[in-house]
C-alpha atoms as a PDB file:
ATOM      1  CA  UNK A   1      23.266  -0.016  -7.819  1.00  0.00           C
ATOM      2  CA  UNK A   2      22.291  -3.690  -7.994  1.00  0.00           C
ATOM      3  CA  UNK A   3      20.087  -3.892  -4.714  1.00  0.00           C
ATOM      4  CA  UNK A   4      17.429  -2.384  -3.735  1.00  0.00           C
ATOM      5  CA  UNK A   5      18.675  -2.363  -0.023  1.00  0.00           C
ATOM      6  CA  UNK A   6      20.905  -4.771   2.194  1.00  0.00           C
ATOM      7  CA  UNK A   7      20.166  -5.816   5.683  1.00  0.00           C
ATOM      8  CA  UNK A   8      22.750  -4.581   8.563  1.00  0.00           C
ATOM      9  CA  UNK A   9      22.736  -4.821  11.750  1.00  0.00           C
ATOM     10  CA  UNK A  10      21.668  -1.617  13.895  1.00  0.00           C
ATOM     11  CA  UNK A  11      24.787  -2.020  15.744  1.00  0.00           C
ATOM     12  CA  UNK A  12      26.993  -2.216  12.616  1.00  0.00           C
ATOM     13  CA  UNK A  13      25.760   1.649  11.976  1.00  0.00           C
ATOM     14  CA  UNK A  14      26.511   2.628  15.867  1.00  0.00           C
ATOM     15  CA  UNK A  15      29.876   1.183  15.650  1.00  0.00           C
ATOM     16  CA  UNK A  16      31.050   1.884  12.403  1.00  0.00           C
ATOM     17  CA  UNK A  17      28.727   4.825  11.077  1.00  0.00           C
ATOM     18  CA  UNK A  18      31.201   6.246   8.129  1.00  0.00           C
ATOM     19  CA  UNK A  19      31.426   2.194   7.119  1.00  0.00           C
ATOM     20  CA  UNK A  20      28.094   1.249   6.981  1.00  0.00           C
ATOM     21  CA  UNK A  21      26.899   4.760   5.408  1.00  0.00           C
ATOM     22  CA  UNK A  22      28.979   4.545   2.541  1.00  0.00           C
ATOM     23  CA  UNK A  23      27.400   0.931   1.656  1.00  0.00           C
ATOM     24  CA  UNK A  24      24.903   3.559   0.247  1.00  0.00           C
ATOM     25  CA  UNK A  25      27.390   3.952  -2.621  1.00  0.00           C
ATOM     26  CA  UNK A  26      26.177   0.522  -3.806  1.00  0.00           C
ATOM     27  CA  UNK A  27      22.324   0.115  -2.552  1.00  0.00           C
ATOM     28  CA  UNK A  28      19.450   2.681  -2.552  1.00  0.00           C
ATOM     29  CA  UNK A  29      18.824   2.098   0.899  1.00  0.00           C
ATOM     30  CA  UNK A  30      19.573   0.018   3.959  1.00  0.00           C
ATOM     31  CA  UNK A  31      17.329  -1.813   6.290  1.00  0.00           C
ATOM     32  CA  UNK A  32      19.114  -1.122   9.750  1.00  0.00           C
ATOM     33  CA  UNK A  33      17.789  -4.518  11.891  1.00  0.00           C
ATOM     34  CA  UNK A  34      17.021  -3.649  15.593  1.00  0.00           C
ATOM     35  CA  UNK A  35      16.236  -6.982  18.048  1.00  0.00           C
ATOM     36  CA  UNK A  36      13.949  -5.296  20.424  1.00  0.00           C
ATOM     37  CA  UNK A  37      12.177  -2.842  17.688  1.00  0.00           C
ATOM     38  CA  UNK A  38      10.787  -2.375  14.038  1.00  0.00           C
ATOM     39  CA  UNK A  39      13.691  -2.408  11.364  1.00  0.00           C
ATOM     40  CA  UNK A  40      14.917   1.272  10.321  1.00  0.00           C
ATOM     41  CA  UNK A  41      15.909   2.065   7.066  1.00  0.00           C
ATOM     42  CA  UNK A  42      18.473   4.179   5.968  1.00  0.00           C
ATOM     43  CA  UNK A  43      18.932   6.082   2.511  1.00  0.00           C
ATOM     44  CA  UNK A  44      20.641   9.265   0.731  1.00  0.00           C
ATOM     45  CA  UNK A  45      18.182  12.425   0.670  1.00  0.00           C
ATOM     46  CA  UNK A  46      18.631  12.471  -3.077  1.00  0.00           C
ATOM     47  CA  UNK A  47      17.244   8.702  -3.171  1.00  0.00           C
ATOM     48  CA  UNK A  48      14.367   9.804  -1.000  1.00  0.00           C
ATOM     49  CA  UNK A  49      13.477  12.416  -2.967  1.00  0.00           C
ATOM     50  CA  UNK A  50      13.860  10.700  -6.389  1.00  0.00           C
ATOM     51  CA  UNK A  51      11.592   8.269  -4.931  1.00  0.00           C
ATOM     52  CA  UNK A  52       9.274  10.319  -4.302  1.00  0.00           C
ATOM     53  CA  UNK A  53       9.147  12.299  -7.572  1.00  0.00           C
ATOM     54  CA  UNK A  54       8.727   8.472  -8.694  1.00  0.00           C
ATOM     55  CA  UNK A  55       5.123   8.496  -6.698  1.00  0.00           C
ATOM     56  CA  UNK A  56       4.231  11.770  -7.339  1.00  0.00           C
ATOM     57  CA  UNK A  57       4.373  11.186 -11.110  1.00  0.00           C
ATOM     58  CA  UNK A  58       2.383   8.121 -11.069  1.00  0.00           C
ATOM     59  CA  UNK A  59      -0.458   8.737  -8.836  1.00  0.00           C
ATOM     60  CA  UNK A  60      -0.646  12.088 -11.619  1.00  0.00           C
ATOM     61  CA  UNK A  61      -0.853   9.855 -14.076  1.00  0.00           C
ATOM     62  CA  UNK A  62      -3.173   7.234 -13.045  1.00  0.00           C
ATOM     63  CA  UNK A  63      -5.446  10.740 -12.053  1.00  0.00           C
ATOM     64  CA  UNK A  64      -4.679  11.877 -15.789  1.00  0.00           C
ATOM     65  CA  UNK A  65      -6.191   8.340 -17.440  1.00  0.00           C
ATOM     66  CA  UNK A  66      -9.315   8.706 -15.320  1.00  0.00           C
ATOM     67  CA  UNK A  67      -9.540  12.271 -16.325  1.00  0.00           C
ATOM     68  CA  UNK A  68      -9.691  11.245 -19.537  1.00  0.00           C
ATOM     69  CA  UNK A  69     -11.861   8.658 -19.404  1.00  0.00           C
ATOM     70  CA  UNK A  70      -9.397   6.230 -20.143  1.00  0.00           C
ATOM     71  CA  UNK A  71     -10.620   3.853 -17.471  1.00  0.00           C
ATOM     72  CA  UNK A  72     -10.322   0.491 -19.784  1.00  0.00           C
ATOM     73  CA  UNK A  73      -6.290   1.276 -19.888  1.00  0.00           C
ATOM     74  CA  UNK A  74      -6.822   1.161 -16.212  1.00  0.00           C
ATOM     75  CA  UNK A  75      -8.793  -1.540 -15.814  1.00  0.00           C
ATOM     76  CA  UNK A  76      -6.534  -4.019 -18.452  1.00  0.00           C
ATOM     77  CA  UNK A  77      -3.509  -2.824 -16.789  1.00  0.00           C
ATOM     78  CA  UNK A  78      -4.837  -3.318 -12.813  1.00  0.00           C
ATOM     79  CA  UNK A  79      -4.407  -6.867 -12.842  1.00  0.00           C
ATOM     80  CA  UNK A  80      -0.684  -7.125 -14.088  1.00  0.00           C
ATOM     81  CA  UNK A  81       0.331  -4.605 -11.120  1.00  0.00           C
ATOM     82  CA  UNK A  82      -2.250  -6.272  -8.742  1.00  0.00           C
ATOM     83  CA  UNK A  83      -3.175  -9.485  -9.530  1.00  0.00           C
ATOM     84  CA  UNK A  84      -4.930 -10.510  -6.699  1.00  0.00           C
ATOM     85  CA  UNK A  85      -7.659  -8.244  -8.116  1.00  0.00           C
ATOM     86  CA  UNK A  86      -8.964 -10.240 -10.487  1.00  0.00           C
ATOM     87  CA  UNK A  87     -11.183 -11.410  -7.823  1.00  0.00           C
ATOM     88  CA  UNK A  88     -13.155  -8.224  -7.591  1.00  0.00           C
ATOM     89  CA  UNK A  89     -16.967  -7.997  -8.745  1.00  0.00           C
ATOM     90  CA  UNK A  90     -16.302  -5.436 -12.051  1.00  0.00           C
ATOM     91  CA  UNK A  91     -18.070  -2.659  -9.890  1.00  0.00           C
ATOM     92  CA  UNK A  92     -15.573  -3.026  -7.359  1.00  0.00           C
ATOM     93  CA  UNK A  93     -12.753  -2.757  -9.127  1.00  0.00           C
ATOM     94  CA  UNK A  94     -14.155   0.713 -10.453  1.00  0.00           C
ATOM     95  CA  UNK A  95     -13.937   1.883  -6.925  1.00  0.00           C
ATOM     96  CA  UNK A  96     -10.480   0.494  -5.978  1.00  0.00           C
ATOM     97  CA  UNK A  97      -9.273   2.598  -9.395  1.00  0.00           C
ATOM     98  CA  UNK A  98     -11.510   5.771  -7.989  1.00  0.00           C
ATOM     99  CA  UNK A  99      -9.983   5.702  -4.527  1.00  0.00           C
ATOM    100  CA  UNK A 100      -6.638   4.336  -5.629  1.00  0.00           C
ATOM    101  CA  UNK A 101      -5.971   8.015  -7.914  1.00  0.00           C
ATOM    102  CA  UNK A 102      -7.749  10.318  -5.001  1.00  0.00           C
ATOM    103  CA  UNK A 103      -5.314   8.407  -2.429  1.00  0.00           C
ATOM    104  CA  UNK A 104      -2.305   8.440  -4.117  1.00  0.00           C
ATOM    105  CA  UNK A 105      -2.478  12.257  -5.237  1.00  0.00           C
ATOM    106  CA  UNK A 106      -3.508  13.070  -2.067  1.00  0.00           C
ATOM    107  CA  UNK A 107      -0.504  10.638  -0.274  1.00  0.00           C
ATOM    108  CA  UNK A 108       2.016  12.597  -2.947  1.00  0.00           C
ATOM    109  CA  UNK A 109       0.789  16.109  -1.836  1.00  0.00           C
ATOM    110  CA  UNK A 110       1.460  14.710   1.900  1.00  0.00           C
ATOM    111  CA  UNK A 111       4.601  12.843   0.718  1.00  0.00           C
ATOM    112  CA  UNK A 112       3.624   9.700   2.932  1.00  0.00           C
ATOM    113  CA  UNK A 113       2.590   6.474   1.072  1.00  0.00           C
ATOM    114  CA  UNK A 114       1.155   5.206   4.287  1.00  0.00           C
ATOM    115  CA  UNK A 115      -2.606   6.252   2.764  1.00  0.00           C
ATOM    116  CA  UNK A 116      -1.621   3.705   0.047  1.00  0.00           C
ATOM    117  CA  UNK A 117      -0.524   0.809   1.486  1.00  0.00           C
ATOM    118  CA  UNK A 118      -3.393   0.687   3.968  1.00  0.00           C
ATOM    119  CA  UNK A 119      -5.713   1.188   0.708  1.00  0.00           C
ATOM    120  CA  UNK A 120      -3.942  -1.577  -1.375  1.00  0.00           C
ATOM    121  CA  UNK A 121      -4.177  -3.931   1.654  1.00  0.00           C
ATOM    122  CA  UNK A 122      -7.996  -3.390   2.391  1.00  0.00           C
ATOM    123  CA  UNK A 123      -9.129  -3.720  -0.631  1.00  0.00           C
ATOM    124  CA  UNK A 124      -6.397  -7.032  -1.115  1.00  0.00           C
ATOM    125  CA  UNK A 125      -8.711  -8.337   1.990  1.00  0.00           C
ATOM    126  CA  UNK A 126     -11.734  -7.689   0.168  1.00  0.00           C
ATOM    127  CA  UNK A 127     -10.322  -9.975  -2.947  1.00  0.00           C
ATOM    128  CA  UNK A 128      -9.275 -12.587  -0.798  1.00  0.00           C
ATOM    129  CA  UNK A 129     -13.127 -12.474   0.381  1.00  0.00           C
ATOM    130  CA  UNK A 130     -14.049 -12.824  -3.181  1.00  0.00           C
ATOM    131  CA  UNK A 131     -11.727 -15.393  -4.032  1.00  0.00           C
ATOM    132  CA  UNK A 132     -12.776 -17.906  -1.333  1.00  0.00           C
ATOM    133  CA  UNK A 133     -16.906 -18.939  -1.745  1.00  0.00           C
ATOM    134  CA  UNK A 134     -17.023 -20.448   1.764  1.00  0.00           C
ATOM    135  CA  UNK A 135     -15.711 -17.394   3.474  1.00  0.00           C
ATOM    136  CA  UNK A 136     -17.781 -15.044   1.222  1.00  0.00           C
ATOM    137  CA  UNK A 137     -20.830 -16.742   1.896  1.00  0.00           C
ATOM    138  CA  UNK A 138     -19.937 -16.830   5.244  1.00  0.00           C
ATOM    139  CA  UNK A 139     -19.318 -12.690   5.496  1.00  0.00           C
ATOM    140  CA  UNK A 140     -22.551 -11.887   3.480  1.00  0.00           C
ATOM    141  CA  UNK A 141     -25.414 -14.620   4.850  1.00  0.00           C
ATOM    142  CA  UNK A 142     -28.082 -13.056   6.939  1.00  0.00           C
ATOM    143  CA  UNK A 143     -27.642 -13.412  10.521  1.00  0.00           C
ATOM    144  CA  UNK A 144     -29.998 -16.022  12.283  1.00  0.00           C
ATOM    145  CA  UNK A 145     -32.796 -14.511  14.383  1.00  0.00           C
ATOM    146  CA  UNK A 146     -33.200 -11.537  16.443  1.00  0.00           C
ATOM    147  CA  UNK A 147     -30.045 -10.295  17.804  1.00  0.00           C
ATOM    148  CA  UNK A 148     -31.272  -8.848  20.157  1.00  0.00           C
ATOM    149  CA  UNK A 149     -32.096  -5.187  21.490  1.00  0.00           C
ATOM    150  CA  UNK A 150     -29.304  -2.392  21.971  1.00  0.00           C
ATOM    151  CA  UNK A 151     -29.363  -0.376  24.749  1.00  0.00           C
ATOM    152  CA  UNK A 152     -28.427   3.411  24.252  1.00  0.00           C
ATOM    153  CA  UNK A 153     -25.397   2.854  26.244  1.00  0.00           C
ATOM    154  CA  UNK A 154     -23.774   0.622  23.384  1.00  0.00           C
ATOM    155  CA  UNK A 155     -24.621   3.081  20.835  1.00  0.00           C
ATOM    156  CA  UNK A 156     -21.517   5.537  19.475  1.00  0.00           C
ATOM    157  CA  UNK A 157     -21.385   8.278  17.494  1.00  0.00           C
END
């Protein structure tokens, strides 16, 4: 396999299903386009779950370094597979590492990376915060004056 997918048509797979399916012969998936929709993707059971054992091993092994204290492997290694987090305070980055092992065992018990992604792309907001001292200062200034009273009908729970 030299791709990681190929884009097809959603059309292509309606009209010539045994065609496009065995195109998974020489990609690990394929990104089905749809005009009117969010792209599908299409891939071999064996892929999926290969994949997943993939996951499932890491987020045990990141959980396995902070078991053992081994947080400075971590913490050298973070910024080659994120580099965007070199913008994080040093305390912060101890956090994203914390939440980044409890999400991604937890995602691999659930087998959905979804927990993940949304994790990776908060906290990649939070660096971009970091990285920019106008919006920063702009996100953490006091507020000027009274804002004002709330009335116990804006109040949630």
């Amino acid at each position: 396999m030299t791709m990681a997918y190929e884009d097809v048509p959603f059309s292509e797979l309606l009209h010539h299903p045994a065609a496009t399916t065995r195109r998974l012969d020489a990609v690990r998936a394929l990104r089905l386009r749809r005009r009117d929709a969010g792209d599908l993707a299409l891939m071999r059971v064996d892929q999926m779950e290969r994949d997943a054992a993939v996951v499932d091993f890491t987020s045990r092994l990141l959980a396995g370094l902070v078991r053992t204290e081994n947080i400075a492997a971590l913490r050298q290694a973070l910024p080659e597979a994120l580099p965007w987090s070199t913008f994080l305070p040093a305390e912060d980055v101890d956090t994203l590492l914390s939440e980044l092992v409890d999400t991604a065992r937890g995602a691999a018990a659930l087998d959905n990376l979804t927990p993940i992604a949304l994790l990776l792309t908060q906290w990649k907001h939070s660096a971009e915060i970091y990285a920019d001292p106008a919006l920063f200062a702009i996100l953490t200034r006091e507020p000027d004056g009274d804002l004002g009273s709330v009335s116990v009908s804006e109040v949630t729970e």
